[in-house]
PDB file of N, CA and C in Angstrom:
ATOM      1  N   UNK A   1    -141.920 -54.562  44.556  1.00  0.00           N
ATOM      2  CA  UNK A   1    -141.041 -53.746  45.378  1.00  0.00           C
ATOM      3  C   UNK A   1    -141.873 -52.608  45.962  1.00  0.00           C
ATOM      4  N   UNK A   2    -141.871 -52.319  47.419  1.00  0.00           N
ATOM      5  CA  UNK A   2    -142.434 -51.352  47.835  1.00  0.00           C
ATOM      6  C   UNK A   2    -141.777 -49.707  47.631  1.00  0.00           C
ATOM      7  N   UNK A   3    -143.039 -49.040  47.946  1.00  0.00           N
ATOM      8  CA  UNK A   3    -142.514 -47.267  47.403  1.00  0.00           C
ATOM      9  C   UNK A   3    -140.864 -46.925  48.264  1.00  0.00           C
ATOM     10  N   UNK A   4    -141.217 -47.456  49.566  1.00  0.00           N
ATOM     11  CA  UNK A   4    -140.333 -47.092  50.454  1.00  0.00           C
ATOM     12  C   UNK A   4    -138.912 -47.797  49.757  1.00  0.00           C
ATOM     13  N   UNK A   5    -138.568 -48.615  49.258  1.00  0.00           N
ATOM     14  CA  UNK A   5    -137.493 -49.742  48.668  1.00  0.00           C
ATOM     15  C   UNK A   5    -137.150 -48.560  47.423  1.00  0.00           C
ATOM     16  N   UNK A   6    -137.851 -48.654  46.388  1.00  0.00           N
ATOM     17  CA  UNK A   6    -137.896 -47.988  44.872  1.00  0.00           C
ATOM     18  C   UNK A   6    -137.472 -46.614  45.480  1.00  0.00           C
ATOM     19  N   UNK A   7    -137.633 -45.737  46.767  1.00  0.00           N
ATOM     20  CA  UNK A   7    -137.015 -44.135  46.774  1.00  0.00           C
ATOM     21  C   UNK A   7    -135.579 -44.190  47.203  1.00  0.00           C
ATOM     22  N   UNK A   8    -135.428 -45.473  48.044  1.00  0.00           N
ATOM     23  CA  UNK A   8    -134.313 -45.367  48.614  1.00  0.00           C
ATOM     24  C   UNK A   8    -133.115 -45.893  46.830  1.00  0.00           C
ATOM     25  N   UNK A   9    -133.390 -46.750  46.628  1.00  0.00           N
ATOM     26  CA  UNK A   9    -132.606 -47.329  45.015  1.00  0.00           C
ATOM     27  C   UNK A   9    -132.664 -46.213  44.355  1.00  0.00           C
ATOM     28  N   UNK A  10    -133.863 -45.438  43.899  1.00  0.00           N
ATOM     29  CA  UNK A  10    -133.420 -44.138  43.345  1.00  0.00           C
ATOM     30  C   UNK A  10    -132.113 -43.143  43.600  1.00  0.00           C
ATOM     31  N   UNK A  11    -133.029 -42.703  45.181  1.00  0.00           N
ATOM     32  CA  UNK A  11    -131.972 -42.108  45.761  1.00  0.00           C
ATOM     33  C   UNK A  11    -130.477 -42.235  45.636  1.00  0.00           C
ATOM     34  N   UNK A  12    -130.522 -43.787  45.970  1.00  0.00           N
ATOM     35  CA  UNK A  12    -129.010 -44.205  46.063  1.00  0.00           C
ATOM     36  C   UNK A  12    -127.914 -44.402  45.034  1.00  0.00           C
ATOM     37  N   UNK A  13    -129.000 -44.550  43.989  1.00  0.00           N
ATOM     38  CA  UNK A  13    -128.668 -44.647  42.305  1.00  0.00           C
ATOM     39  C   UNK A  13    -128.014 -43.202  42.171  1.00  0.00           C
ATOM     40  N   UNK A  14    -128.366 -41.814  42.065  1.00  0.00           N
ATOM     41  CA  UNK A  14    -128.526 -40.479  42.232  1.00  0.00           C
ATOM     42  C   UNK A  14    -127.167 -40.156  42.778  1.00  0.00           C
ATOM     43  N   UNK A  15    -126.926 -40.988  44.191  1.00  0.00           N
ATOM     44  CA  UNK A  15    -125.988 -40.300  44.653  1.00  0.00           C
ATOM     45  C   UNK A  15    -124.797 -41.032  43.977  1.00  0.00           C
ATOM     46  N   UNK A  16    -124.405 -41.979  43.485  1.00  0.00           N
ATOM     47  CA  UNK A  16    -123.360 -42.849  42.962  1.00  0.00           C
ATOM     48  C   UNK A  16    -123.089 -41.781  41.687  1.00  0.00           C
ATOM     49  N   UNK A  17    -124.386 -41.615  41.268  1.00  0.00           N
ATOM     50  CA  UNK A  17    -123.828 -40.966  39.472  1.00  0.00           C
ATOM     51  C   UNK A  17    -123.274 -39.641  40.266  1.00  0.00           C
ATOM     52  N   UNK A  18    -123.625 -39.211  41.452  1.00  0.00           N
ATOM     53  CA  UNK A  18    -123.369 -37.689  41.648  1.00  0.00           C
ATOM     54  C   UNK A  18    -121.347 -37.864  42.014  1.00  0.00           C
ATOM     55  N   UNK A  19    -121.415 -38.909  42.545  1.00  0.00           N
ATOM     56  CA  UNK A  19    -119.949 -38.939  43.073  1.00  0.00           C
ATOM     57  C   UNK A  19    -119.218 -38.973  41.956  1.00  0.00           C
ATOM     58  N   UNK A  20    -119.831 -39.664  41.096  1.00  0.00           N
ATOM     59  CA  UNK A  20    -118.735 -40.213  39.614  1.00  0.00           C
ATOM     60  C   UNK A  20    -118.356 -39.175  38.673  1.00  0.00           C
ATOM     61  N   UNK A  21    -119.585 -38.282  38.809  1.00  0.00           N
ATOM     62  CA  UNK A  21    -119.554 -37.243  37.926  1.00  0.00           C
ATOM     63  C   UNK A  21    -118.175 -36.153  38.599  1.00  0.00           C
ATOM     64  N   UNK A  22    -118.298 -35.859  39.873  1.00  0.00           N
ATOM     65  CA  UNK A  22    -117.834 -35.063  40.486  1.00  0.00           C
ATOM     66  C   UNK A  22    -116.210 -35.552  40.340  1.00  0.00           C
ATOM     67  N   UNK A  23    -115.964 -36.728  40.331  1.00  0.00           N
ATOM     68  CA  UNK A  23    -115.165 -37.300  40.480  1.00  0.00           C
ATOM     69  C   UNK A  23    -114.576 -37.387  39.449  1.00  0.00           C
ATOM     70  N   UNK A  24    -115.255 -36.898  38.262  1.00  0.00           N
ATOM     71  CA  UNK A  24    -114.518 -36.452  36.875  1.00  0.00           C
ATOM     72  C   UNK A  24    -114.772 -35.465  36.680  1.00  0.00           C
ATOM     73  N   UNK A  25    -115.116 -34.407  37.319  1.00  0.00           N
ATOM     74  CA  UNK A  25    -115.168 -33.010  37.491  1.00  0.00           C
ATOM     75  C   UNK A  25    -115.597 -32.373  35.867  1.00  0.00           C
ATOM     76  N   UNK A  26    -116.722 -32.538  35.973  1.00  0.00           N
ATOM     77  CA  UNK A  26    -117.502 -32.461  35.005  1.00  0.00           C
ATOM     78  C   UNK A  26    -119.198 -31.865  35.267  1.00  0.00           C
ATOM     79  N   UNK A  27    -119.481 -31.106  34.701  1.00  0.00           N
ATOM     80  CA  UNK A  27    -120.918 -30.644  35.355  1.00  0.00           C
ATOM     81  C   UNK A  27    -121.866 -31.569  34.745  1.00  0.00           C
ATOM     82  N   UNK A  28    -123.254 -31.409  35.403  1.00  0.00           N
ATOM     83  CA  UNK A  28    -124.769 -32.157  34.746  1.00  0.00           C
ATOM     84  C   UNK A  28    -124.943 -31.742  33.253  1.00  0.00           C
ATOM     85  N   UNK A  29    -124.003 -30.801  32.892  1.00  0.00           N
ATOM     86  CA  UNK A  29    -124.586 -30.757  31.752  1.00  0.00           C
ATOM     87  C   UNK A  29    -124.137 -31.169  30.823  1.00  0.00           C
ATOM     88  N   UNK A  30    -122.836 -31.089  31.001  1.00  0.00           N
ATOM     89  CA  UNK A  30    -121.552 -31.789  30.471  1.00  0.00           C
ATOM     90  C   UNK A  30    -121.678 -33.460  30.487  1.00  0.00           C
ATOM     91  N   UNK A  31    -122.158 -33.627  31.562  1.00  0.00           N
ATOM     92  CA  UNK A  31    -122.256 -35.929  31.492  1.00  0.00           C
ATOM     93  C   UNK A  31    -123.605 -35.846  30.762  1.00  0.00           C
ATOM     94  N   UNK A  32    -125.083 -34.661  30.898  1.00  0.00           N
ATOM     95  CA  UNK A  32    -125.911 -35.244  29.742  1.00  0.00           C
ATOM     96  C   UNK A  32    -125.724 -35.086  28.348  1.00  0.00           C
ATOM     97  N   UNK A  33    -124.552 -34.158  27.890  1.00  0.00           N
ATOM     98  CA  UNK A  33    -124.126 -33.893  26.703  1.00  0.00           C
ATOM     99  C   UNK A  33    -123.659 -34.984  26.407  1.00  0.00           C
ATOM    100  N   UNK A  34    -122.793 -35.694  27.152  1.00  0.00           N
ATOM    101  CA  UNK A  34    -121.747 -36.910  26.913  1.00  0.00           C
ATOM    102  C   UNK A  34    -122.976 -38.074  26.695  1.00  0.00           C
ATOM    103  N   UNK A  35    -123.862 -38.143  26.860  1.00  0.00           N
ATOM    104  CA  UNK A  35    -124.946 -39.083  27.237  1.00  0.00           C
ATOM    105  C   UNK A  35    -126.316 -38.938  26.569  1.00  0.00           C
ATOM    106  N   UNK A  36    -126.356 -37.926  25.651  1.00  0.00           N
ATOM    107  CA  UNK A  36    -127.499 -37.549  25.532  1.00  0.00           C
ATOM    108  C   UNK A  36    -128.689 -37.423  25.979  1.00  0.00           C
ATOM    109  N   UNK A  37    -128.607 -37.137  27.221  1.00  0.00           N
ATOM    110  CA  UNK A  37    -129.905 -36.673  27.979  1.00  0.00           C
ATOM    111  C   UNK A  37    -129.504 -35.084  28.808  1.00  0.00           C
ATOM    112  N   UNK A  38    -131.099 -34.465  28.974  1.00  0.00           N
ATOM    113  CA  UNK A  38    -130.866 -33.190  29.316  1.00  0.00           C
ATOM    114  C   UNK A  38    -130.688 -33.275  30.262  1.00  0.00           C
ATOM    115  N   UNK A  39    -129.590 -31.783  30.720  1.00  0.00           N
ATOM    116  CA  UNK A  39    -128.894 -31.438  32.073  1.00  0.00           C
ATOM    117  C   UNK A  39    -130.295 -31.837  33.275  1.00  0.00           C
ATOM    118  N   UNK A  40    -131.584 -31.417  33.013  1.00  0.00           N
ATOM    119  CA  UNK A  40    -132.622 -31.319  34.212  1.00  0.00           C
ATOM    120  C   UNK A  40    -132.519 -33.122  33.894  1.00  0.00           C
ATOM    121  N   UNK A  41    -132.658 -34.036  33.323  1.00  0.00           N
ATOM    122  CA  UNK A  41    -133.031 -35.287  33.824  1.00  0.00           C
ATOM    123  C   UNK A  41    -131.944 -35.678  34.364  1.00  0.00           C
ATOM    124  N   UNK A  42    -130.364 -35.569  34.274  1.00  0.00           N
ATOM    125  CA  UNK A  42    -129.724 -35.678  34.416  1.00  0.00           C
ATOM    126  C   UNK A  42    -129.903 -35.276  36.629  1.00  0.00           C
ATOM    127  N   UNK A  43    -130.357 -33.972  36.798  1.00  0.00           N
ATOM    128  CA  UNK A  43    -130.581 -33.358  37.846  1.00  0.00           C
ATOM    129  C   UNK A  43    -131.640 -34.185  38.442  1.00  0.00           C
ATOM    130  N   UNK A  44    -132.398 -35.005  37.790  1.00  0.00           N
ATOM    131  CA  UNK A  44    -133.606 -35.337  38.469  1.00  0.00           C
ATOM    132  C   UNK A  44    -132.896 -37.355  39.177  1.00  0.00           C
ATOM    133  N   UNK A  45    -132.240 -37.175  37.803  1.00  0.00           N
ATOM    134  CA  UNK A  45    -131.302 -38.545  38.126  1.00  0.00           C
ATOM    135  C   UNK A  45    -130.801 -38.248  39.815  1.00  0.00           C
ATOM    136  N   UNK A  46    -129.818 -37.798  39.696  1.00  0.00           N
ATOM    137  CA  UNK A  46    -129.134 -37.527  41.243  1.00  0.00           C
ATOM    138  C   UNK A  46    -129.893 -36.861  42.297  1.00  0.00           C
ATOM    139  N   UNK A  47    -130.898 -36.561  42.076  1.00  0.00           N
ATOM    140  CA  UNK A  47    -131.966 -36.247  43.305  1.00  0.00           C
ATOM    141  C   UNK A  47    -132.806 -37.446  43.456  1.00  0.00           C
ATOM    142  N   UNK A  48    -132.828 -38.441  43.069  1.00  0.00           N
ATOM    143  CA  UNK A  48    -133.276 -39.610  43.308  1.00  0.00           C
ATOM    144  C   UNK A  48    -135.014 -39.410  42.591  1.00  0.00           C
ATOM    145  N   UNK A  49    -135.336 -38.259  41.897  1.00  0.00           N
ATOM    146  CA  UNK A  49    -136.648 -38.345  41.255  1.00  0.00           C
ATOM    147  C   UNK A  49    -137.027 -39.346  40.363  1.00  0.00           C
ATOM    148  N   UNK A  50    -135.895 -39.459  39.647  1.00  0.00           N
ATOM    149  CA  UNK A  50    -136.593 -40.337  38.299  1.00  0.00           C
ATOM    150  C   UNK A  50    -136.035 -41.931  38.440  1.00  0.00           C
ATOM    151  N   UNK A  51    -136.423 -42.646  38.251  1.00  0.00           N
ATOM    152  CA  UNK A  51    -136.411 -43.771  37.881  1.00  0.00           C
ATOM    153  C   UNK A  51    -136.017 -44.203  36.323  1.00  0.00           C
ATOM    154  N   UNK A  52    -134.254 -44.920  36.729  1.00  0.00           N
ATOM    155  CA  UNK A  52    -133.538 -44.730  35.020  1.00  0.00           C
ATOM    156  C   UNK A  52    -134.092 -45.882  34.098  1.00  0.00           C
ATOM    157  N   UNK A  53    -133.986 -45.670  32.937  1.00  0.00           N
ATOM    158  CA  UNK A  53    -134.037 -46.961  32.210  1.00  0.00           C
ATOM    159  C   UNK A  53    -132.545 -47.294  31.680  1.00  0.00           C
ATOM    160  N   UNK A  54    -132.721 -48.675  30.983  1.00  0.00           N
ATOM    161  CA  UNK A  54    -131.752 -49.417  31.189  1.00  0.00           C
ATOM    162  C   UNK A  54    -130.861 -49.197  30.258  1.00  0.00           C
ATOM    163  N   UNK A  55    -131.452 -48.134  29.042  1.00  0.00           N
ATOM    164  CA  UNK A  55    -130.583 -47.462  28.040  1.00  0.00           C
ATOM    165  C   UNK A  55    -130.185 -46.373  28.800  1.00  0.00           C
ATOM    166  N   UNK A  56    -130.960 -45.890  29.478  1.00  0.00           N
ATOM    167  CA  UNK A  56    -130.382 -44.513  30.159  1.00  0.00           C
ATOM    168  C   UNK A  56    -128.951 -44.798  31.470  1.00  0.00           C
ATOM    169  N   UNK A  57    -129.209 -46.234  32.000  1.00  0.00           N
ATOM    170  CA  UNK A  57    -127.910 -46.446  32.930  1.00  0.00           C
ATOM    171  C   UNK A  57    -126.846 -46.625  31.605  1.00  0.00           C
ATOM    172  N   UNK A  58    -126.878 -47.433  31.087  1.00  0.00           N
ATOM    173  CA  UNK A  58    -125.780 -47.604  30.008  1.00  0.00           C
ATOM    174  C   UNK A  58    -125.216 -46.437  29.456  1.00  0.00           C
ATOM    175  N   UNK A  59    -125.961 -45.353  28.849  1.00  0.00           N
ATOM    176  CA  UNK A  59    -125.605 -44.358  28.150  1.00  0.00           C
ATOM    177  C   UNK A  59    -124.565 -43.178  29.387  1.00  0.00           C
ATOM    178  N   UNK A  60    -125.675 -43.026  30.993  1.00  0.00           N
ATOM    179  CA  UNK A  60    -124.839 -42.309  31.899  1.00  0.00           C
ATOM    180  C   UNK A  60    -123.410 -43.395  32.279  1.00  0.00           C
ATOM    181  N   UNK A  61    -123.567 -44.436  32.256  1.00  0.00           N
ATOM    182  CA  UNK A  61    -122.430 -45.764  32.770  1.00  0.00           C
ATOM    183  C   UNK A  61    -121.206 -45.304  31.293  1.00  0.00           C
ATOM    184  N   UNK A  62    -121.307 -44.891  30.040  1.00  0.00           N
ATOM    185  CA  UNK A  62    -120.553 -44.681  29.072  1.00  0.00           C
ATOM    186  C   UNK A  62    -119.902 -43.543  29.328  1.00  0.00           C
ATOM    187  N   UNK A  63    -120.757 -42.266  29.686  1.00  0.00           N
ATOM    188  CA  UNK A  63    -120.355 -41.380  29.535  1.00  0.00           C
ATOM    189  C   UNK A  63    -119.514 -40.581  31.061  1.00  0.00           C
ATOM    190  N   UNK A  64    -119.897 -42.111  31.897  1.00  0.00           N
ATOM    191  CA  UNK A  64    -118.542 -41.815  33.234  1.00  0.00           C
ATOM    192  C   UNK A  64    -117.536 -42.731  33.050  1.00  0.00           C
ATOM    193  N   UNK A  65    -117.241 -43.312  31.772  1.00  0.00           N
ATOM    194  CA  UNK A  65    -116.657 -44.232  31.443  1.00  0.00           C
ATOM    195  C   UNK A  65    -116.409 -45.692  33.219  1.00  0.00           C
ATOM    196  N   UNK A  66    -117.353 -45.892  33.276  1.00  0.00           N
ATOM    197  CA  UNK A  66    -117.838 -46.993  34.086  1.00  0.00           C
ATOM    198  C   UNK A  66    -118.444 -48.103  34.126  1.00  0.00           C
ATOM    199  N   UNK A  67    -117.997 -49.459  34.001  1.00  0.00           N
ATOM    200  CA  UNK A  67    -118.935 -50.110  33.809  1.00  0.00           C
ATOM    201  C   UNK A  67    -120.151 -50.379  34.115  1.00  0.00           C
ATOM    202  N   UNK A  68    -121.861 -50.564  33.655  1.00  0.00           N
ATOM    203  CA  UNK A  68    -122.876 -49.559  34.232  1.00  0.00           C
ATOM    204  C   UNK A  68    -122.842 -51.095  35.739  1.00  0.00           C
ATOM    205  N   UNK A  69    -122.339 -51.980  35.809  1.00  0.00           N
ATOM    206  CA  UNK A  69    -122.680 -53.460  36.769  1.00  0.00           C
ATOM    207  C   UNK A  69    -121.662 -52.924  37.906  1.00  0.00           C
ATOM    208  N   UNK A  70    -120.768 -51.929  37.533  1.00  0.00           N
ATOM    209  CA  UNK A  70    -120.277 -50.860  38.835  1.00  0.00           C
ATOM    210  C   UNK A  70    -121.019 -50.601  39.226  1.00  0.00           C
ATOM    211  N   UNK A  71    -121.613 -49.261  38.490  1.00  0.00           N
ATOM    212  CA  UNK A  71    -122.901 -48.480  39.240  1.00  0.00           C
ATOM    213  C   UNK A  71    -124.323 -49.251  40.123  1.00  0.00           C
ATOM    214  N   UNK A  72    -124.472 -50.438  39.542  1.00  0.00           N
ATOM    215  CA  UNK A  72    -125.750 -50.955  40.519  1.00  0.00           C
ATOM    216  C   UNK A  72    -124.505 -51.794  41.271  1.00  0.00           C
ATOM    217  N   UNK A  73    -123.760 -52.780  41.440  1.00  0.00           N
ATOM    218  CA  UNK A  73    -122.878 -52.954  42.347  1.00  0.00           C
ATOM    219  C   UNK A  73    -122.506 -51.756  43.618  1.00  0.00           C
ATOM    220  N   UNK A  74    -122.443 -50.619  43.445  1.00  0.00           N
ATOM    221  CA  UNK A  74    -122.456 -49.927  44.247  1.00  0.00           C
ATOM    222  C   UNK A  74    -123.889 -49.221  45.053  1.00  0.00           C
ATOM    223  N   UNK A  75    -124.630 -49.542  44.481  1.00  0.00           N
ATOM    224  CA  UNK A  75    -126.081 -49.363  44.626  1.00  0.00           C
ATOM    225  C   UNK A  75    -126.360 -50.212  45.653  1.00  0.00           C
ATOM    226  N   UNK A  76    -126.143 -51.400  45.071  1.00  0.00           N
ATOM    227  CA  UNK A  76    -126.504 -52.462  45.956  1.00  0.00           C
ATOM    228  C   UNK A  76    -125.375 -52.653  47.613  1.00  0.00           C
ATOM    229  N   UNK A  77    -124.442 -52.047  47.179  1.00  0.00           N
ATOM    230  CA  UNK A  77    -123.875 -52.487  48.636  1.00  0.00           C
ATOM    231  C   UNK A  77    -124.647 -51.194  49.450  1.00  0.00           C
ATOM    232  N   UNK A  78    -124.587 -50.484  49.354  1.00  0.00           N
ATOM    233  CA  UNK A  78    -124.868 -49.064  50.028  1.00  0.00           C
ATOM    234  C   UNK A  78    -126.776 -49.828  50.576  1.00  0.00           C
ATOM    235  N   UNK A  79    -127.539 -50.919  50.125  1.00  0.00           N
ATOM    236  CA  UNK A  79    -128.390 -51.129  50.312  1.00  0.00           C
ATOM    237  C   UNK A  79    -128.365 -52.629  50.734  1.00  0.00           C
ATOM    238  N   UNK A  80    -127.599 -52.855  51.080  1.00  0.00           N
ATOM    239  CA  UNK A  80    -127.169 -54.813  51.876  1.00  0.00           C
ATOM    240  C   UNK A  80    -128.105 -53.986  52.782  1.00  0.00           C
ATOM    241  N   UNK A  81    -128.882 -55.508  53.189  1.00  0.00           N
ATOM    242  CA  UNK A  81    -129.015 -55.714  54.851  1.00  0.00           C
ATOM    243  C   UNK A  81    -128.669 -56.015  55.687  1.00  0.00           C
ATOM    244  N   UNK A  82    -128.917 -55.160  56.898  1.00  0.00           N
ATOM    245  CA  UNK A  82    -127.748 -55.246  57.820  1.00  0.00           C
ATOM    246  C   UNK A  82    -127.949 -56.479  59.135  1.00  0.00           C
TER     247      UNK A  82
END
């Protein structure tokens, strides 16, 4: 997968958890509490910096009570080709 592919999936990953979170009106620090990860990775998540692992989608996918095959399902449409 090229760099350009992997920023945009980040990115796009980032913004899904950002809607979900918001959407349970809940802060970064509050879904990494729920999740056990810190508020900054949590921050680095939705800025499209980090690249999640697959315990880490599951654990944020638990703690938005979401199934995590939502979250890349929505990933992936936002990234169909057009």
């Amino acid at each position: 997968m090229n760099n350009d592919l992997e920023q945009r999936f980040r990115t796009t990953f980032g913004e899904v958890v950002r809607k979900h979170r918001l959407e349970n009106k809940i802060s970064q620090e509050v879904l990494g509490d729920k999740c056990q990860l810190h508020r900054t990775y949590i921050s680095e998540i939705e800025r499209g910096l980090k690249t999640v692992s697959l315990v880490s989608l599951f654990r944020i996918s638990q703690a938005l009570e979401i199934p995590a095959h939502t979250l890349i399902e929505e990933v992936e449409n936002v990234n169909k080709p057009k």
